[in-house]
Structures are given as C-alpha cells and as structure tokens.
PDB file of N, CA and C in Angstrom:
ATOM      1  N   UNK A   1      93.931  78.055 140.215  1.00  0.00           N
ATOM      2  CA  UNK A   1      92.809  77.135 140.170  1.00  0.00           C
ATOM      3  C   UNK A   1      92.164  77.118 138.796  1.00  0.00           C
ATOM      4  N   UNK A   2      91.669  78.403 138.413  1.00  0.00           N
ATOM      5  CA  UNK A   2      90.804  78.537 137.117  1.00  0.00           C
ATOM      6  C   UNK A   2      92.034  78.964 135.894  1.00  0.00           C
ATOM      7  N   UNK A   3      93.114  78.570 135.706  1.00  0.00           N
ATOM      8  CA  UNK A   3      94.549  79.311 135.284  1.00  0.00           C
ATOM      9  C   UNK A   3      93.736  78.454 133.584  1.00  0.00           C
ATOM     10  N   UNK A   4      93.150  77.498 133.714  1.00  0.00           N
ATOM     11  CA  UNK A   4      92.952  76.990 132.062  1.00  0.00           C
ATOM     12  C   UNK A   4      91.809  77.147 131.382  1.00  0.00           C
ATOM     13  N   UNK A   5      91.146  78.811 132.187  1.00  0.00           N
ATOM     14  CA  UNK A   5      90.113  79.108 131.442  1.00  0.00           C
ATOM     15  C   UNK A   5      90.517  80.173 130.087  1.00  0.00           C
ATOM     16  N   UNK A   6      91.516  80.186 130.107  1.00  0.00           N
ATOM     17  CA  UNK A   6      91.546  81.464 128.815  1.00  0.00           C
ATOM     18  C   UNK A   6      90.857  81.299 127.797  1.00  0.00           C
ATOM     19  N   UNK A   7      90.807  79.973 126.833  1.00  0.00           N
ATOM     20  CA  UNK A   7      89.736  80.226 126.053  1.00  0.00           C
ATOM     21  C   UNK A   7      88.690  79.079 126.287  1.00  0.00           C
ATOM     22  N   UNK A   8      88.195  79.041 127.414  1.00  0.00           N
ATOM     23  CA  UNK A   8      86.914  78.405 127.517  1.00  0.00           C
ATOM     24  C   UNK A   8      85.808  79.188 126.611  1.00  0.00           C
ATOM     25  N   UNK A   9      84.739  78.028 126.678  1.00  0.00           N
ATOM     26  CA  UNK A   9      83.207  78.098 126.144  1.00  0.00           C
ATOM     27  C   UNK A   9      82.377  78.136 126.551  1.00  0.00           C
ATOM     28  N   UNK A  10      81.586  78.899 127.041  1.00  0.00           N
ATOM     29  CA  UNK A  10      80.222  78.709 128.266  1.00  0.00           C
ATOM     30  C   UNK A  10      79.920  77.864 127.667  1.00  0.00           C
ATOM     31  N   UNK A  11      79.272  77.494 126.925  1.00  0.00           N
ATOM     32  CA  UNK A  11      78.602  76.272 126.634  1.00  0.00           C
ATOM     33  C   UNK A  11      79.158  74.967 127.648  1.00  0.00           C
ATOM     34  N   UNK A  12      80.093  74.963 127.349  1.00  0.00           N
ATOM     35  CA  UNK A  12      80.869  73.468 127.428  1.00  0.00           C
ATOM     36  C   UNK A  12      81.367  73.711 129.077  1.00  0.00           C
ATOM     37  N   UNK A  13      82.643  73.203 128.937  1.00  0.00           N
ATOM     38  CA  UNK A  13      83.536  73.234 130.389  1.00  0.00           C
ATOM     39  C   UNK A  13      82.755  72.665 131.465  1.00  0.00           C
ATOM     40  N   UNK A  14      81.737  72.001 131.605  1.00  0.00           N
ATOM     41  CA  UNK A  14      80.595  71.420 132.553  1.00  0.00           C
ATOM     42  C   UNK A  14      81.629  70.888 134.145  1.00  0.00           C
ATOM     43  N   UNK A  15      83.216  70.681 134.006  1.00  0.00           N
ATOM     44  CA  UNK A  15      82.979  70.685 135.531  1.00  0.00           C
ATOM     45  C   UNK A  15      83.749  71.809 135.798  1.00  0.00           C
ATOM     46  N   UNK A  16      83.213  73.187 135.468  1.00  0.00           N
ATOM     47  CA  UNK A  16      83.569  74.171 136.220  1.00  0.00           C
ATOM     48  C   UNK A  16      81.889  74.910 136.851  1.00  0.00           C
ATOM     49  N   UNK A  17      81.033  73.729 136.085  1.00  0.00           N
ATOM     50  CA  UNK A  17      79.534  74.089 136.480  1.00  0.00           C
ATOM     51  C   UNK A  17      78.501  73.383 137.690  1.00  0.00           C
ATOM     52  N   UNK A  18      79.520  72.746 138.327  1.00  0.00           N
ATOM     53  CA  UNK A  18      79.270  71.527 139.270  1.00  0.00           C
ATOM     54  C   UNK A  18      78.526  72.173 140.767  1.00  0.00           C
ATOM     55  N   UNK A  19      78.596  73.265 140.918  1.00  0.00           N
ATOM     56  CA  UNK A  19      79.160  73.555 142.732  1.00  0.00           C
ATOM     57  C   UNK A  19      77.327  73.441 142.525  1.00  0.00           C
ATOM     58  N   UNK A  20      77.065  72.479 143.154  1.00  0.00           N
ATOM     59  CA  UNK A  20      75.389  72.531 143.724  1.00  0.00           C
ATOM     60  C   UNK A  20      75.142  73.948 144.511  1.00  0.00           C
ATOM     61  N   UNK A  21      75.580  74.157 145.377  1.00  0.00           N
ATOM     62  CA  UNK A  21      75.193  75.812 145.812  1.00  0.00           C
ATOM     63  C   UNK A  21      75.006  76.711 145.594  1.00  0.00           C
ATOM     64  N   UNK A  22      75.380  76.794 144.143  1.00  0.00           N
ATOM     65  CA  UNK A  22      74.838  77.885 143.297  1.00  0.00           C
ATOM     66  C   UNK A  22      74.662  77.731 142.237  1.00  0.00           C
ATOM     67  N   UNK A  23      73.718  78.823 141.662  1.00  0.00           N
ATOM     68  CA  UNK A  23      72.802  79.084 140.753  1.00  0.00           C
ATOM     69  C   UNK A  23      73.985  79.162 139.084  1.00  0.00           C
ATOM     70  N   UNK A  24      73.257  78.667 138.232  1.00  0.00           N
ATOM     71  CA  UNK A  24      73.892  78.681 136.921  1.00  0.00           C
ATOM     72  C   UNK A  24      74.683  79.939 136.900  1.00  0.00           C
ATOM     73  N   UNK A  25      74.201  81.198 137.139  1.00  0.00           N
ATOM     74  CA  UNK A  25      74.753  82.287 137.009  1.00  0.00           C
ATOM     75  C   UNK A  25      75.671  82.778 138.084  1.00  0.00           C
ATOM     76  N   UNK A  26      76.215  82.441 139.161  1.00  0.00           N
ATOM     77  CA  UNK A  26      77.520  82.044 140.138  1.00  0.00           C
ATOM     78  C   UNK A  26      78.184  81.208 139.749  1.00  0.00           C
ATOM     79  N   UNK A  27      77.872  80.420 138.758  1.00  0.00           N
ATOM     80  CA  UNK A  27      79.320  79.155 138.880  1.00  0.00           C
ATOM     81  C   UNK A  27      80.695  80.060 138.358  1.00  0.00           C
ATOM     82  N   UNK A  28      81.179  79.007 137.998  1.00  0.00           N
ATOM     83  CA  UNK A  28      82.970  79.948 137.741  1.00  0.00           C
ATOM     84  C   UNK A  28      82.534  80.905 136.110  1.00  0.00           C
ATOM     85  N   UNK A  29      81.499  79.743 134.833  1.00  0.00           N
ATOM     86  CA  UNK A  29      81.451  80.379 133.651  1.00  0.00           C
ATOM     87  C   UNK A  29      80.075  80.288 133.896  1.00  0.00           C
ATOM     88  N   UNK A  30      79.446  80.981 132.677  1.00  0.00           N
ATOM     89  CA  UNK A  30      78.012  80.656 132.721  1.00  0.00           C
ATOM     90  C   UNK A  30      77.417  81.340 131.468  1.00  0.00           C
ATOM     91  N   UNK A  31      76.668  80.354 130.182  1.00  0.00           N
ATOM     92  CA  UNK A  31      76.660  80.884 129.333  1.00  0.00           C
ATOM     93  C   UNK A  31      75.214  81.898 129.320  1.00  0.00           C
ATOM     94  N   UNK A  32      74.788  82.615 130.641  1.00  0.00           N
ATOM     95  CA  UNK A  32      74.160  83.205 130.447  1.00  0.00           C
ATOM     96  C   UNK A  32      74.491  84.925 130.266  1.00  0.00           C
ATOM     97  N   UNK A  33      73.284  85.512 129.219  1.00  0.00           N
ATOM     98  CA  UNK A  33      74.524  86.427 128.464  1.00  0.00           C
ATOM     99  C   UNK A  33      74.637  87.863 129.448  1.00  0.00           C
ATOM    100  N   UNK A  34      74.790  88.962 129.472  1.00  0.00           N
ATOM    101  CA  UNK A  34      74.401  90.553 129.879  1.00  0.00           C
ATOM    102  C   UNK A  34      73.156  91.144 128.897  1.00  0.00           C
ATOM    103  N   UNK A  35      71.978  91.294 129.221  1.00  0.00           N
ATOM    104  CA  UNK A  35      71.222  92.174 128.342  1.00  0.00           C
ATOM    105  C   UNK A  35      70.676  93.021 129.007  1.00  0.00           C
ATOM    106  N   UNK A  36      70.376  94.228 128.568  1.00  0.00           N
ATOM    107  CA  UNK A  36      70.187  95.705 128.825  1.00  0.00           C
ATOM    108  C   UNK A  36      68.894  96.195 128.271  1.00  0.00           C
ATOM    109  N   UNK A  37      68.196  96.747 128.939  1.00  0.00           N
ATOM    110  CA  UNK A  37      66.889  97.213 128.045  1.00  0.00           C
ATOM    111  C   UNK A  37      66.823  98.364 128.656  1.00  0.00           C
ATOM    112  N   UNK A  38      66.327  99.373 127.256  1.00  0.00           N
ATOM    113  CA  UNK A  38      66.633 101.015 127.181  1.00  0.00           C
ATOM    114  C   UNK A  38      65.551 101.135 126.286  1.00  0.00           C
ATOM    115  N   UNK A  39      64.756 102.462 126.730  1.00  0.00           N
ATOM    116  CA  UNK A  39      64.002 103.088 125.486  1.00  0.00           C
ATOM    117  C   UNK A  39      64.717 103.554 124.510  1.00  0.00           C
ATOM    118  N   UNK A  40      64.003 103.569 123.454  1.00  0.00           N
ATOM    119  CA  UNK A  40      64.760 104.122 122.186  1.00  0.00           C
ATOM    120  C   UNK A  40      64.490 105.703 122.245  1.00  0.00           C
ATOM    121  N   UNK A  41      65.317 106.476 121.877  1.00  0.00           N
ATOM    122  CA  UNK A  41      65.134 107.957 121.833  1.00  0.00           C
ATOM    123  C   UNK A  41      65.389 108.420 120.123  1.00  0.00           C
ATOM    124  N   UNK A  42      65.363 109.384 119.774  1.00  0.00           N
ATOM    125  CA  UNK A  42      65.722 110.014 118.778  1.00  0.00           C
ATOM    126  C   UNK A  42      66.748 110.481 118.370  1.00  0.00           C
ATOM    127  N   UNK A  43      67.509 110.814 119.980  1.00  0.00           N
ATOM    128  CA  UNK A  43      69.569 111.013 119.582  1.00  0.00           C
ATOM    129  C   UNK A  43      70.081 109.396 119.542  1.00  0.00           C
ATOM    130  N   UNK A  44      69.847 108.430 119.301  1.00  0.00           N
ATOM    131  CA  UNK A  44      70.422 106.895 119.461  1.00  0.00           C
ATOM    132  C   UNK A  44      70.412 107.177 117.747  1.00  0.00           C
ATOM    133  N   UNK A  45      72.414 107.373 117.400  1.00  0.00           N
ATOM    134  CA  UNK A  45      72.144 107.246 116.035  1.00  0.00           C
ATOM    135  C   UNK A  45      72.657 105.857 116.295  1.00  0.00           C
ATOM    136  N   UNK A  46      73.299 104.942 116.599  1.00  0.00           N
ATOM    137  CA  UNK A  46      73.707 103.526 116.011  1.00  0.00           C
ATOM    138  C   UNK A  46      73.923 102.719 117.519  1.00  0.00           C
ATOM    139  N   UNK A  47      74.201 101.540 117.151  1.00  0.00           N
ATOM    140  CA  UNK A  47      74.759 100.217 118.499  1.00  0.00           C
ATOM    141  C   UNK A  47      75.457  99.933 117.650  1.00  0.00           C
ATOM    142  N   UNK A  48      76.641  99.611 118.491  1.00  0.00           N
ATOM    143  CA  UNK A  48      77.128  98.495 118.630  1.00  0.00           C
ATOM    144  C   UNK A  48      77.652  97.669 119.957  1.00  0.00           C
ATOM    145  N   UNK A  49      77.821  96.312 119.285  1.00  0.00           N
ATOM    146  CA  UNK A  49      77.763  94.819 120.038  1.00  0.00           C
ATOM    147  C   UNK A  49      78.872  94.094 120.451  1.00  0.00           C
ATOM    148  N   UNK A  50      79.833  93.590 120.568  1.00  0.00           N
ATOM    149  CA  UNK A  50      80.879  92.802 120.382  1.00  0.00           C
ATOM    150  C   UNK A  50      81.033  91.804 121.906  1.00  0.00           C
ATOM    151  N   UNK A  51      81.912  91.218 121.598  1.00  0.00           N
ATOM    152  CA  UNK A  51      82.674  90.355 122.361  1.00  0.00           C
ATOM    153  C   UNK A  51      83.759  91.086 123.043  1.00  0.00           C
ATOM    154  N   UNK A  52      84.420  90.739 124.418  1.00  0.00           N
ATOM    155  CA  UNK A  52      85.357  91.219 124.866  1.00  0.00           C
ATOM    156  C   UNK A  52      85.975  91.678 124.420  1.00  0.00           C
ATOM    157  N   UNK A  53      86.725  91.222 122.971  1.00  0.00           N
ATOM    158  CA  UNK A  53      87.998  91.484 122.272  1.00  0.00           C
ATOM    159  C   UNK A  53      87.898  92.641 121.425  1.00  0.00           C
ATOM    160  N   UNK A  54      86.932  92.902 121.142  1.00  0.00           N
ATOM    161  CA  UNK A  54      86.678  94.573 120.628  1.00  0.00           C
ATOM    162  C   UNK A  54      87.163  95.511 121.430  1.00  0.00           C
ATOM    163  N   UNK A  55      86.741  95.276 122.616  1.00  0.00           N
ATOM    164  CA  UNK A  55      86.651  96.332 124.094  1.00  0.00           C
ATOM    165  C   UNK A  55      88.079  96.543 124.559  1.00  0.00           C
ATOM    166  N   UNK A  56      89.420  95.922 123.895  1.00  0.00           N
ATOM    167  CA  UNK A  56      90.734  95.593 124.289  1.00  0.00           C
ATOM    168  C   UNK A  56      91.298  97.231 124.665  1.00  0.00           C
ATOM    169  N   UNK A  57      90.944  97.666 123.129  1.00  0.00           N
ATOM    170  CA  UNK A  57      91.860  98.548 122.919  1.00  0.00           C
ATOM    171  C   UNK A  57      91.559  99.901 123.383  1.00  0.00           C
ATOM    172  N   UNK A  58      89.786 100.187 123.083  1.00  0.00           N
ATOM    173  CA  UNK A  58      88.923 101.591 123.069  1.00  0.00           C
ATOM    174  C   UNK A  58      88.250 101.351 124.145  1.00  0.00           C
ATOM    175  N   UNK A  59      87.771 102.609 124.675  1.00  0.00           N
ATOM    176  CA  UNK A  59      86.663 102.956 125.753  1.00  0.00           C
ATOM    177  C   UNK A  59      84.953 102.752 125.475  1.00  0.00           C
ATOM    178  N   UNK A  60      84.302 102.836 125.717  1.00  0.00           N
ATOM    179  CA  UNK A  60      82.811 103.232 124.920  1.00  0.00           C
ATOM    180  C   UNK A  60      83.471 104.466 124.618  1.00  0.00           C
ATOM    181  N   UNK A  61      83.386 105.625 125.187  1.00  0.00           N
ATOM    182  CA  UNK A  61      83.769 106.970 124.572  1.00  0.00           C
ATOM    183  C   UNK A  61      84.371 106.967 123.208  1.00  0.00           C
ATOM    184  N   UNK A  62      85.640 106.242 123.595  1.00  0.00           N
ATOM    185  CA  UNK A  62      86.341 105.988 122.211  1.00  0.00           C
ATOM    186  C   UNK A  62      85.471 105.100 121.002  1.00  0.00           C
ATOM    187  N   UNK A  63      85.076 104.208 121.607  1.00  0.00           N
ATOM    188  CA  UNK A  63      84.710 103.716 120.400  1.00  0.00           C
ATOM    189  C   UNK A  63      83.425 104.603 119.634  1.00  0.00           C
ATOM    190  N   UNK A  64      82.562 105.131 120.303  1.00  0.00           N
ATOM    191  CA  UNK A  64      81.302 105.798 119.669  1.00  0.00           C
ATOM    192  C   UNK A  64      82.282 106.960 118.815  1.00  0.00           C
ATOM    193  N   UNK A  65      83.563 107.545 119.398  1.00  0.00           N
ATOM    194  CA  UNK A  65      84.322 108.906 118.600  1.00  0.00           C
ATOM    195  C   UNK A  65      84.714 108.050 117.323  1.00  0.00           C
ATOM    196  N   UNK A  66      84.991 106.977 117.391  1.00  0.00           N
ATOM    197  CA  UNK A  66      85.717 106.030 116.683  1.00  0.00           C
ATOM    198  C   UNK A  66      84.939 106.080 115.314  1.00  0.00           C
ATOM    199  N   UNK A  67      83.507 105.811 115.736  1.00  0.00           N
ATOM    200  CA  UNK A  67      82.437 105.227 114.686  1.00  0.00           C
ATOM    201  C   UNK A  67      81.589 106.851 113.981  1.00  0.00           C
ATOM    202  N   UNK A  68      81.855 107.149 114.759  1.00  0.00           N
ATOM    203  CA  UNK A  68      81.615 109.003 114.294  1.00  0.00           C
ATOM    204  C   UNK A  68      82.004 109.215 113.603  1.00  0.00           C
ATOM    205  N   UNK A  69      83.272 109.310 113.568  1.00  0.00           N
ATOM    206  CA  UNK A  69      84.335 109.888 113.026  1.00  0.00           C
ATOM    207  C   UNK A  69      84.067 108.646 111.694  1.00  0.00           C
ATOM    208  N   UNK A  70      83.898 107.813 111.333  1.00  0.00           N
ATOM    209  CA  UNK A  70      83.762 106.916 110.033  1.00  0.00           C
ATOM    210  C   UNK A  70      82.831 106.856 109.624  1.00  0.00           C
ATOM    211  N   UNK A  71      81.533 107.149 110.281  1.00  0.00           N
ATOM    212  CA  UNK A  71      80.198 108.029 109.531  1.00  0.00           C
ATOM    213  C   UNK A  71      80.303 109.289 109.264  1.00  0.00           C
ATOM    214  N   UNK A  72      81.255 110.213 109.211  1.00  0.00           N
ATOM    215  CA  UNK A  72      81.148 111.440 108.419  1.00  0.00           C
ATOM    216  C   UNK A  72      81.764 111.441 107.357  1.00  0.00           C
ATOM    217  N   UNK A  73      82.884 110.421 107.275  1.00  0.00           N
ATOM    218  CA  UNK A  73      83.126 110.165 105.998  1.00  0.00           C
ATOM    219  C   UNK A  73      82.328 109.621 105.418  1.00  0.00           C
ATOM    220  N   UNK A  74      81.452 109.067 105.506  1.00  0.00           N
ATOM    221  CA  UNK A  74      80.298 108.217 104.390  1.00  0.00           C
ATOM    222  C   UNK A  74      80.934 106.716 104.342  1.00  0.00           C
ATOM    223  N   UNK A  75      81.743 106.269 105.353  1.00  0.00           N
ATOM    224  CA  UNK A  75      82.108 105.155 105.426  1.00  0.00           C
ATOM    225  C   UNK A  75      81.042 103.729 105.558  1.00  0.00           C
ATOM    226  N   UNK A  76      81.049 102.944 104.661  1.00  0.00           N
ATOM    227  CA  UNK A  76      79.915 102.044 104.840  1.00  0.00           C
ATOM    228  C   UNK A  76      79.635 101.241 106.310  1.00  0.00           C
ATOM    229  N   UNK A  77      78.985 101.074 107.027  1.00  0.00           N
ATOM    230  CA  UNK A  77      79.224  99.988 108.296  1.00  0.00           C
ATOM    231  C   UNK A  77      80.045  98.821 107.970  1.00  0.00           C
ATOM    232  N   UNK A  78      80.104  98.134 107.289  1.00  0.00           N
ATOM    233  CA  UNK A  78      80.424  96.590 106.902  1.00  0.00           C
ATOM    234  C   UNK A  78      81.833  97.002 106.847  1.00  0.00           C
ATOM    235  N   UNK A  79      82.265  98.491 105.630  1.00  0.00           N
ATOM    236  CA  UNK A  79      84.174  98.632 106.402  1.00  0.00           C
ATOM    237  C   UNK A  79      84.467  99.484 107.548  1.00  0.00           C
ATOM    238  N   UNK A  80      83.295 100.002 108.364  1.00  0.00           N
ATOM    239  CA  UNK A  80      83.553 100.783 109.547  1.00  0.00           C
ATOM    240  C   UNK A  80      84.251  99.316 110.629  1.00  0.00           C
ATOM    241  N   UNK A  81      83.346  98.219 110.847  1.00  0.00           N
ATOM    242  CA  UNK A  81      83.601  97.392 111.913  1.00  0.00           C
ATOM    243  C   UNK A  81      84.895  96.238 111.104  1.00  0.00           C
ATOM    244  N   UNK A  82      84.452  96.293 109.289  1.00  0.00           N
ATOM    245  CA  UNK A  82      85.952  95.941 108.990  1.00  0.00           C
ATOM    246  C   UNK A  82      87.553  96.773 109.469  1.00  0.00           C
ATOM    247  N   UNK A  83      87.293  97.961 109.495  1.00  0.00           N
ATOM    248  CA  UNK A  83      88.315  98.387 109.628  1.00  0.00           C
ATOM    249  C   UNK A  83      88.678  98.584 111.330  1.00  0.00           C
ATOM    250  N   UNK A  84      87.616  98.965 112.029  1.00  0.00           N
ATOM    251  CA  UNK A  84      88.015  98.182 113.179  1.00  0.00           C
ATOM    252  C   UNK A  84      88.410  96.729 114.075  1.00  0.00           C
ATOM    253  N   UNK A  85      87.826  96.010 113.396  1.00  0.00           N
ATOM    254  CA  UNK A  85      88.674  94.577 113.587  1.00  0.00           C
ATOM    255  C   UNK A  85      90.509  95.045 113.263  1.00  0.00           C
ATOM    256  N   UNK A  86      90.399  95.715 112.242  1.00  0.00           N
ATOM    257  CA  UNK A  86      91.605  95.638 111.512  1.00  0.00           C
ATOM    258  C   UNK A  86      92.848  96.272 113.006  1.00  0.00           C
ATOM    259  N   UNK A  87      92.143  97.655 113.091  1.00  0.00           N
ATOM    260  CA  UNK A  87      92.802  98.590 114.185  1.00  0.00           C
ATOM    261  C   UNK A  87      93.200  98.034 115.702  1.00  0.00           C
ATOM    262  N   UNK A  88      92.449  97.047 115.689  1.00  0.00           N
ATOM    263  CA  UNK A  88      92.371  96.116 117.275  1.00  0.00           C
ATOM    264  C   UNK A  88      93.033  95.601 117.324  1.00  0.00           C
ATOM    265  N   UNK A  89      93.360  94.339 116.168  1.00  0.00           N
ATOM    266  CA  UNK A  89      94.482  93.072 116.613  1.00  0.00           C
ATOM    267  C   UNK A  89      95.384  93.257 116.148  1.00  0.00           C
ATOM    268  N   UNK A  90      95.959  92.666 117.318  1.00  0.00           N
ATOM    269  CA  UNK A  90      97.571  92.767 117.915  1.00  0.00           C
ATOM    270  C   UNK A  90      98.224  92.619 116.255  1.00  0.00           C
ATOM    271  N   UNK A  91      99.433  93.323 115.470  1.00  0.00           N
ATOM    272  CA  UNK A  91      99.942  93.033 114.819  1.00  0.00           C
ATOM    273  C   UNK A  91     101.248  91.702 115.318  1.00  0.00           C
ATOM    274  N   UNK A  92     101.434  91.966 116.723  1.00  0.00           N
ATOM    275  CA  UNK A  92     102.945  90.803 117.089  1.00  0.00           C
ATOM    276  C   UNK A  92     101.982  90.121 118.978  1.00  0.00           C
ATOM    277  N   UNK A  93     102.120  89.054 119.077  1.00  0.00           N
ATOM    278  CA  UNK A  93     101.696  88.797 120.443  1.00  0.00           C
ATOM    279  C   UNK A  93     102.454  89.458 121.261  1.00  0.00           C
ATOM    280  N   UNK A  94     103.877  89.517 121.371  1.00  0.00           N
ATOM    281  CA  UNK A  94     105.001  89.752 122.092  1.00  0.00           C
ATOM    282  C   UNK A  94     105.021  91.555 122.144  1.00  0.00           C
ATOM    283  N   UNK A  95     104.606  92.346 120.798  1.00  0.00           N
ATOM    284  CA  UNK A  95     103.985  93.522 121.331  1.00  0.00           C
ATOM    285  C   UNK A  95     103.867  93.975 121.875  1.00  0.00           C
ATOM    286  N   UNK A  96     102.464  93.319 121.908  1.00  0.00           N
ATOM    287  CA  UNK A  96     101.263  94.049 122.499  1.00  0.00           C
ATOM    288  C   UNK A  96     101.274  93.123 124.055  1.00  0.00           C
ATOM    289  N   UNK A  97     101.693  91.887 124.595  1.00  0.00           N
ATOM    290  CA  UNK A  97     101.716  91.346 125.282  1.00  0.00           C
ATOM    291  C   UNK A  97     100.344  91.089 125.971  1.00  0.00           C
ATOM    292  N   UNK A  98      99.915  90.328 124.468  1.00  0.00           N
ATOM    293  CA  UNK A  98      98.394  89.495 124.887  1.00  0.00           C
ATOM    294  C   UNK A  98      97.223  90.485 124.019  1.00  0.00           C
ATOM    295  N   UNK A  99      97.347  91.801 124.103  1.00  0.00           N
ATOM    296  CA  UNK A  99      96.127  92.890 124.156  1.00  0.00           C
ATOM    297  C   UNK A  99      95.818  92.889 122.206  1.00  0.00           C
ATOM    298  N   UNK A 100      95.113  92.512 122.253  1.00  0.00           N
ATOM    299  CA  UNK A 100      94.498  92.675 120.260  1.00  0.00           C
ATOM    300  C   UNK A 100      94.693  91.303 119.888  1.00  0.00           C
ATOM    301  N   UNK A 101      94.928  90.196 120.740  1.00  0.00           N
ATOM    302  CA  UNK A 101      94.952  88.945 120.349  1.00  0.00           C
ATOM    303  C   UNK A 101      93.628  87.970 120.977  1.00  0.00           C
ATOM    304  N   UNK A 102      92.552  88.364 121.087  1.00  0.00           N
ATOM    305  CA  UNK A 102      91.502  87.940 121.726  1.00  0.00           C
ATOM    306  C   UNK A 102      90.518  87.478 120.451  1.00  0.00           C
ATOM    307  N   UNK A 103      89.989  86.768 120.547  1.00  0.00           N
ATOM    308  CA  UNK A 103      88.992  86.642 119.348  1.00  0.00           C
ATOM    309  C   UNK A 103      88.054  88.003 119.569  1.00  0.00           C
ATOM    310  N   UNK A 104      87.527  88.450 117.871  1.00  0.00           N
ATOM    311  CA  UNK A 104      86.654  89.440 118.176  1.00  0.00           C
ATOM    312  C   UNK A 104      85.069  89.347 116.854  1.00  0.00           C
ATOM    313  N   UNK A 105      84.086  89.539 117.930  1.00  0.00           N
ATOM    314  CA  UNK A 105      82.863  89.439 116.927  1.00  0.00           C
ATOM    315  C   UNK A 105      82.271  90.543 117.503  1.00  0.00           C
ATOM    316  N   UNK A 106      81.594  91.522 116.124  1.00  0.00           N
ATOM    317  CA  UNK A 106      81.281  92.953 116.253  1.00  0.00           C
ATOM    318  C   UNK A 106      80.130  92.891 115.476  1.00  0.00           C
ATOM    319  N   UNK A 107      78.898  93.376 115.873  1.00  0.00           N
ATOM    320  CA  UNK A 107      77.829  93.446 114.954  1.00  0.00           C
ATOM    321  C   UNK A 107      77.319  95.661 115.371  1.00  0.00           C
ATOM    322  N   UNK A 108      77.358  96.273 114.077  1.00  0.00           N
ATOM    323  CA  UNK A 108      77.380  97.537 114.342  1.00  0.00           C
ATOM    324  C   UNK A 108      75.859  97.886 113.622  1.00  0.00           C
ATOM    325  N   UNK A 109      74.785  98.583 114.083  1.00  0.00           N
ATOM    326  CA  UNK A 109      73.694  98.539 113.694  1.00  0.00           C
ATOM    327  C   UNK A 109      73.113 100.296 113.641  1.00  0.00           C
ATOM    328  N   UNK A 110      73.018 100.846 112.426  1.00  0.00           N
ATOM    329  CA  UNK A 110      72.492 101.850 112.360  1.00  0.00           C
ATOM    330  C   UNK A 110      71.190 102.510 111.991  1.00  0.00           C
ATOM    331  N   UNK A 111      70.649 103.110 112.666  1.00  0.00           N
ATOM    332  CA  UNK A 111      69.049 103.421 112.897  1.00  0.00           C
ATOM    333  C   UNK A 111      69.268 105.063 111.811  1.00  0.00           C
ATOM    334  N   UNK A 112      67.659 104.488 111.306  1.00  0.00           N
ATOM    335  CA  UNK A 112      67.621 105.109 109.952  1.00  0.00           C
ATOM    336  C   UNK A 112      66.862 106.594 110.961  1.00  0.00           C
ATOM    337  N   UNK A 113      66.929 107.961 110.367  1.00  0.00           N
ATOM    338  CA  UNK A 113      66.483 108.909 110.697  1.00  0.00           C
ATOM    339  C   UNK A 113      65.189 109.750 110.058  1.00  0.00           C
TER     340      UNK A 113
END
C-alpha cells in the first residue's frame, strides 16, 4: 500500500494525509517532529541530533563511545560529525544492501564546562 514512501516529505505527500478520522499525528506521515524535554545536569557533556540516517549504523551507546573517543583526541566537532557522515555511508548500495545510503543531517552541540 505505502511501498512509495521511501523518500517521502512530511511536508508534502497530502494524499497520504486525507483519512478524516484521524488526527495529523496518526495519518500514514506527519510532519510533526519527536521532542524531548530534560533538565540540564552537569554530566551532559554534548547532544547530538540527526535524521534517521545517522542512526543506520551505531547505537546511542555507540554513538556517544563514538564522539568520546574524538573528543579526547582534541578533534574539532565540525570534523567529529564530518568524519562521521564519512563512517556511515554506504561505500557500494549492493554492499551494504540499502544501510549507509539514507540521507543524513547531524547537528553535534557541545556544552562548555
């Protein structure tokens, strides 16, 4: 039924947004987003953000070991999430069979101490 959503747009796709019976946030897409609200503590050294396609390859676990591990080198953020884009996508489609070929947008944000 939904087989030609792979790269839909919440925004757009309006008749997969039709079913009167439910609410914007039940239809099939819905460009409304996930947000989370957390106190800030004093062990929160950094966030990060992304899109599905980040999430392909690593765990949260992994990825926070990931970003650790490139802040002790003194690695700048801007080539920490460069070089993870890099580590994610698929070098061959046929590969990886689909997995690192997703679009990916990463915003990595570190809190000063």
């Amino acid at each position: 039924m939904d087989g030609n959503l792979n790269l839909t747009r919440s925004l757009g796709d309006l008749k997969y947004k039709q079913r009167d019976n439910l609410t914007a946030e039940e239809q099939a897409i819905t460009s409304n987003p996930d947000v989370y609200t957390f106190e800030y503590t004093e062990d929160i050294d950094f966030i990060i953000m992304g899109c599905d396609g980040i999430w392909e390859k690593k765990s949260n676990e992994e990825m926070v070991e990931y970003i650790y591990r490139k802040l002790k080198l003194n690695i700048t953020l801007k080539q920490i999430v460069a070089d993870l884009l890099l580590d994610t996508i698929a070098p061959s489609v046929a590969e990886t069979q689909g997995i690192g070929c997703d679009n990916m947008t990463c915003v990595l944000i570190q809190f000063k101490k």
